[in-house]
C-alpha atoms as a PDB file:
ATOM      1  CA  UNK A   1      71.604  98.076  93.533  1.00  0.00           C
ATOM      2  CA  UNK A   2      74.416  96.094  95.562  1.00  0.00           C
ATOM      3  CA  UNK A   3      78.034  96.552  95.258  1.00  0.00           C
ATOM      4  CA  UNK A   4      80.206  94.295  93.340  1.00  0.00           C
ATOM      5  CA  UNK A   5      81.771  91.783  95.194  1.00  0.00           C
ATOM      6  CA  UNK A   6      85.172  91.506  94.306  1.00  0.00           C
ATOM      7  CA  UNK A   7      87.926  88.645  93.925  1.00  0.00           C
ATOM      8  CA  UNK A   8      88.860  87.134  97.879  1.00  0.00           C
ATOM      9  CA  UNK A   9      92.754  86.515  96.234  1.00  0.00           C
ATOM     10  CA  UNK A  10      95.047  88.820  98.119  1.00  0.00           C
ATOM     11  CA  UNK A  11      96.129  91.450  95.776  1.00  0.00           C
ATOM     12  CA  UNK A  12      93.070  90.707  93.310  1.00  0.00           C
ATOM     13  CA  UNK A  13      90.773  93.344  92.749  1.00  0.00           C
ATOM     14  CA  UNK A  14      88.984  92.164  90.060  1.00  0.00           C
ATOM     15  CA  UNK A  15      85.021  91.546  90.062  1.00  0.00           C
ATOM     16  CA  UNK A  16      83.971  88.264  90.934  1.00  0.00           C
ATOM     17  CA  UNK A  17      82.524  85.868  89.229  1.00  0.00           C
ATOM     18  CA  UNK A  18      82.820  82.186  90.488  1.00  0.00           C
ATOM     19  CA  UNK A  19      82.549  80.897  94.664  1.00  0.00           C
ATOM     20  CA  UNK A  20      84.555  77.980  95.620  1.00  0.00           C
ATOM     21  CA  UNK A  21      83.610  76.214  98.589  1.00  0.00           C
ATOM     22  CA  UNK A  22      85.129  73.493 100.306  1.00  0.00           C
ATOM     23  CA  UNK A  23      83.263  70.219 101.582  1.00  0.00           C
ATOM     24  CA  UNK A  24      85.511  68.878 104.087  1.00  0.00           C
ATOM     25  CA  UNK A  25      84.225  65.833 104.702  1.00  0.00           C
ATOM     26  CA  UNK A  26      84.743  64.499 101.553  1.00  0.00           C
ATOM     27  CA  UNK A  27      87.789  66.399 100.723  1.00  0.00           C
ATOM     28  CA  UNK A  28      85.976  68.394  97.807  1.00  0.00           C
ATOM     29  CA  UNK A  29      86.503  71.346  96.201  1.00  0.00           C
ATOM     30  CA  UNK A  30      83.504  73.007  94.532  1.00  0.00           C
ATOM     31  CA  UNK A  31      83.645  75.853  92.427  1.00  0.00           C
ATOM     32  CA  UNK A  32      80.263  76.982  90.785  1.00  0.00           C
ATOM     33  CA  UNK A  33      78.734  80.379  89.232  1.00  0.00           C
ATOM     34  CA  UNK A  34      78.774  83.219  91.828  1.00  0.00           C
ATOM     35  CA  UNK A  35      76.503  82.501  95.066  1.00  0.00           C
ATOM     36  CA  UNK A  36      73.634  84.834  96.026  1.00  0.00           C
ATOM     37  CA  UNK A  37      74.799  85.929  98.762  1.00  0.00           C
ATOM     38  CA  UNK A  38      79.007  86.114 100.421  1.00  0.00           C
ATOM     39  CA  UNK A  39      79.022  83.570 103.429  1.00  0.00           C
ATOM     40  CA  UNK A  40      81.936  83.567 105.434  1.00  0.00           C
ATOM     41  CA  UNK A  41      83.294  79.958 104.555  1.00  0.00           C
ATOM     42  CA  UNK A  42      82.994  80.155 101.205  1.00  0.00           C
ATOM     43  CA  UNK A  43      85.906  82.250  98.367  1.00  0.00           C
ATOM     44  CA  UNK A  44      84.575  84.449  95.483  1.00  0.00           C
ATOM     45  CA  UNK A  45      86.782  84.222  92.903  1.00  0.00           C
ATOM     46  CA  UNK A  46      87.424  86.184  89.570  1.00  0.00           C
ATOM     47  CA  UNK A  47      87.614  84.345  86.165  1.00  0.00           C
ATOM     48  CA  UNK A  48      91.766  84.189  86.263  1.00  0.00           C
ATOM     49  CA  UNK A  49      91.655  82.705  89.789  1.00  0.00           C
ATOM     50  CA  UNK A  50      88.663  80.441  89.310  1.00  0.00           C
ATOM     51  CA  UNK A  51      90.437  79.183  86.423  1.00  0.00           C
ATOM     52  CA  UNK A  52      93.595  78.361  87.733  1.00  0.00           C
ATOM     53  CA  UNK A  53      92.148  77.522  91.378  1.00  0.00           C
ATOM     54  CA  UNK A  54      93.656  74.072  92.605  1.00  0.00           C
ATOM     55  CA  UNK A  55      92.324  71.460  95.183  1.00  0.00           C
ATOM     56  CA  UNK A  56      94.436  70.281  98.211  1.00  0.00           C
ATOM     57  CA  UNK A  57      96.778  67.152  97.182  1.00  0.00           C
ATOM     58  CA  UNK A  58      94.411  63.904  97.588  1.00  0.00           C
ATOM     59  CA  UNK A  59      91.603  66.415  97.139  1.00  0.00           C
ATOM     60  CA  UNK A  60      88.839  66.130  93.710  1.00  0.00           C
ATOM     61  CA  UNK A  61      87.324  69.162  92.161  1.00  0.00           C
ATOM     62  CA  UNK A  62      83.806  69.734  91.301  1.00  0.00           C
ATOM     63  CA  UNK A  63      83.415  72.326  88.815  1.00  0.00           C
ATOM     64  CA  UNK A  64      79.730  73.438  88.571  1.00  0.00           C
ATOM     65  CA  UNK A  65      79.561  75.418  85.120  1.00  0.00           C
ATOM     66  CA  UNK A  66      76.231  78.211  84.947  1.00  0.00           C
ATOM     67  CA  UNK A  67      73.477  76.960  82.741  1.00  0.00           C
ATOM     68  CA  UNK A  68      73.314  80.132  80.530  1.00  0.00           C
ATOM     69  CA  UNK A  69      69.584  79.806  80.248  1.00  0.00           C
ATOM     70  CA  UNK A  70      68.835  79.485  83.969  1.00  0.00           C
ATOM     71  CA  UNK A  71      68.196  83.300  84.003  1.00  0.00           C
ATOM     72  CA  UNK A  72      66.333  83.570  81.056  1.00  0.00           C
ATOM     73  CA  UNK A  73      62.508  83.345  81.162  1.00  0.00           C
ATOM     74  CA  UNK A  74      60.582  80.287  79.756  1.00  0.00           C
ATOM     75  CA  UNK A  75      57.524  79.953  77.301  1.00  0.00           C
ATOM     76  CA  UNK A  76      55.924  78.475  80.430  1.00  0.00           C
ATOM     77  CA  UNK A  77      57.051  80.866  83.094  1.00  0.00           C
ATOM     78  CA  UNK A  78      55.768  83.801  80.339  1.00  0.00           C
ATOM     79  CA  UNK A  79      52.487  82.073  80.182  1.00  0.00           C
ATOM     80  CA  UNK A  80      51.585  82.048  83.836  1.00  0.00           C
ATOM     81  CA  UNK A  81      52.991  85.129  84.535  1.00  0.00           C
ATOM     82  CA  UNK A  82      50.337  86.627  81.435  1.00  0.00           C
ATOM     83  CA  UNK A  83      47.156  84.321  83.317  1.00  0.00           C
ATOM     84  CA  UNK A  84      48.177  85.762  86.663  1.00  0.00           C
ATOM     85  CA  UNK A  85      47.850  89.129  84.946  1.00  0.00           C
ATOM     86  CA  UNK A  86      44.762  88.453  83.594  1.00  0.00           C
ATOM     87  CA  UNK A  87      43.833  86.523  86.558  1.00  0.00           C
ATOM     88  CA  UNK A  88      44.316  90.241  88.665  1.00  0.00           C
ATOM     89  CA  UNK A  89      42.638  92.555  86.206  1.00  0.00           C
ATOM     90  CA  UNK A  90      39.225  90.725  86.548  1.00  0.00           C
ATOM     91  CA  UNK A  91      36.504  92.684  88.273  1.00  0.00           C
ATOM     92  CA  UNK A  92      35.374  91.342  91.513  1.00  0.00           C
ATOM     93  CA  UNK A  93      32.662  89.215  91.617  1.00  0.00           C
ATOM     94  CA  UNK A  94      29.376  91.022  92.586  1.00  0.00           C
ATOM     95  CA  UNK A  95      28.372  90.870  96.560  1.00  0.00           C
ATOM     96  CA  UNK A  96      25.230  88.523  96.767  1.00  0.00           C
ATOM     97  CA  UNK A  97      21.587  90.454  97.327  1.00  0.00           C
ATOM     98  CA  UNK A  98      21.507  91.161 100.738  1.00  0.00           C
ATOM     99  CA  UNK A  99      22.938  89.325 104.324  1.00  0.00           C
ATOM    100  CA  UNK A 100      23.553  85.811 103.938  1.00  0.00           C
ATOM    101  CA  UNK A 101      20.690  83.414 105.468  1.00  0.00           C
ATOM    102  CA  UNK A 102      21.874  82.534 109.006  1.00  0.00           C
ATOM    103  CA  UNK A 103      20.090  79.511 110.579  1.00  0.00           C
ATOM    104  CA  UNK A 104      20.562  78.636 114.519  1.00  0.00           C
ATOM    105  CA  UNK A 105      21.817  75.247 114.696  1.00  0.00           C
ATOM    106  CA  UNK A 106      21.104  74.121 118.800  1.00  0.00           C
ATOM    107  CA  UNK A 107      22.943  70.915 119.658  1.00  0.00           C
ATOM    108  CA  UNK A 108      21.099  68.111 121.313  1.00  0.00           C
ATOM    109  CA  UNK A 109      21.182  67.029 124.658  1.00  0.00           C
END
């Protein structure tokens, strides 16, 4: 299990649970759900500091709220993950009677 990556806010210590990344190029802000993975240009931020997080003067924000049923399961994914079950408990089909006919095949001149 990974360790808890915790608020980039000097003195913060609190768990985070936003990242805030800035596009430079056009002078955006974007704060969504917690990335995957820390990269070193981007700024996990707890719920306090994501919150009250402000943009550069001249700057827009983009605030990228979770969609709290990303991480849940569908009726479709449920399906296909029972058929690939299925799919792996069938017996193998049976080997054919003997070697496989071979015929030489010469090419003409």
């Amino acid at each position: 299990m990974g360790t808890v990556r915790r608020c980039t806010r000097s003195t913060c210590s609190q768990a985070a649970v936003a990242t805030l990344t800035y596009v430079y190029a056009d002078q955006t802000a974007v704060l969504g759900p917690l990335a995957t993975y820390a990269e070193p240009h981007t700024y996990d931020l707890c719920e306090l500091h994501a919150q009250r997080m402000s943009a550069p003067q001249g700057w827009s924000v983009l605030r990228l709220a979770p969609d709290p049923h990303a991480a849940e399961p569908s009726r479709d994914d449920l399906l296909a993950l029972a058929d690939a079950v299925r799919e792996a408990g069938k017996p193998p089909p049976p080997a054919p009677d003997g070697p496989p006919s071979l015929r030489l095949v010469r090419p003409e001149p």
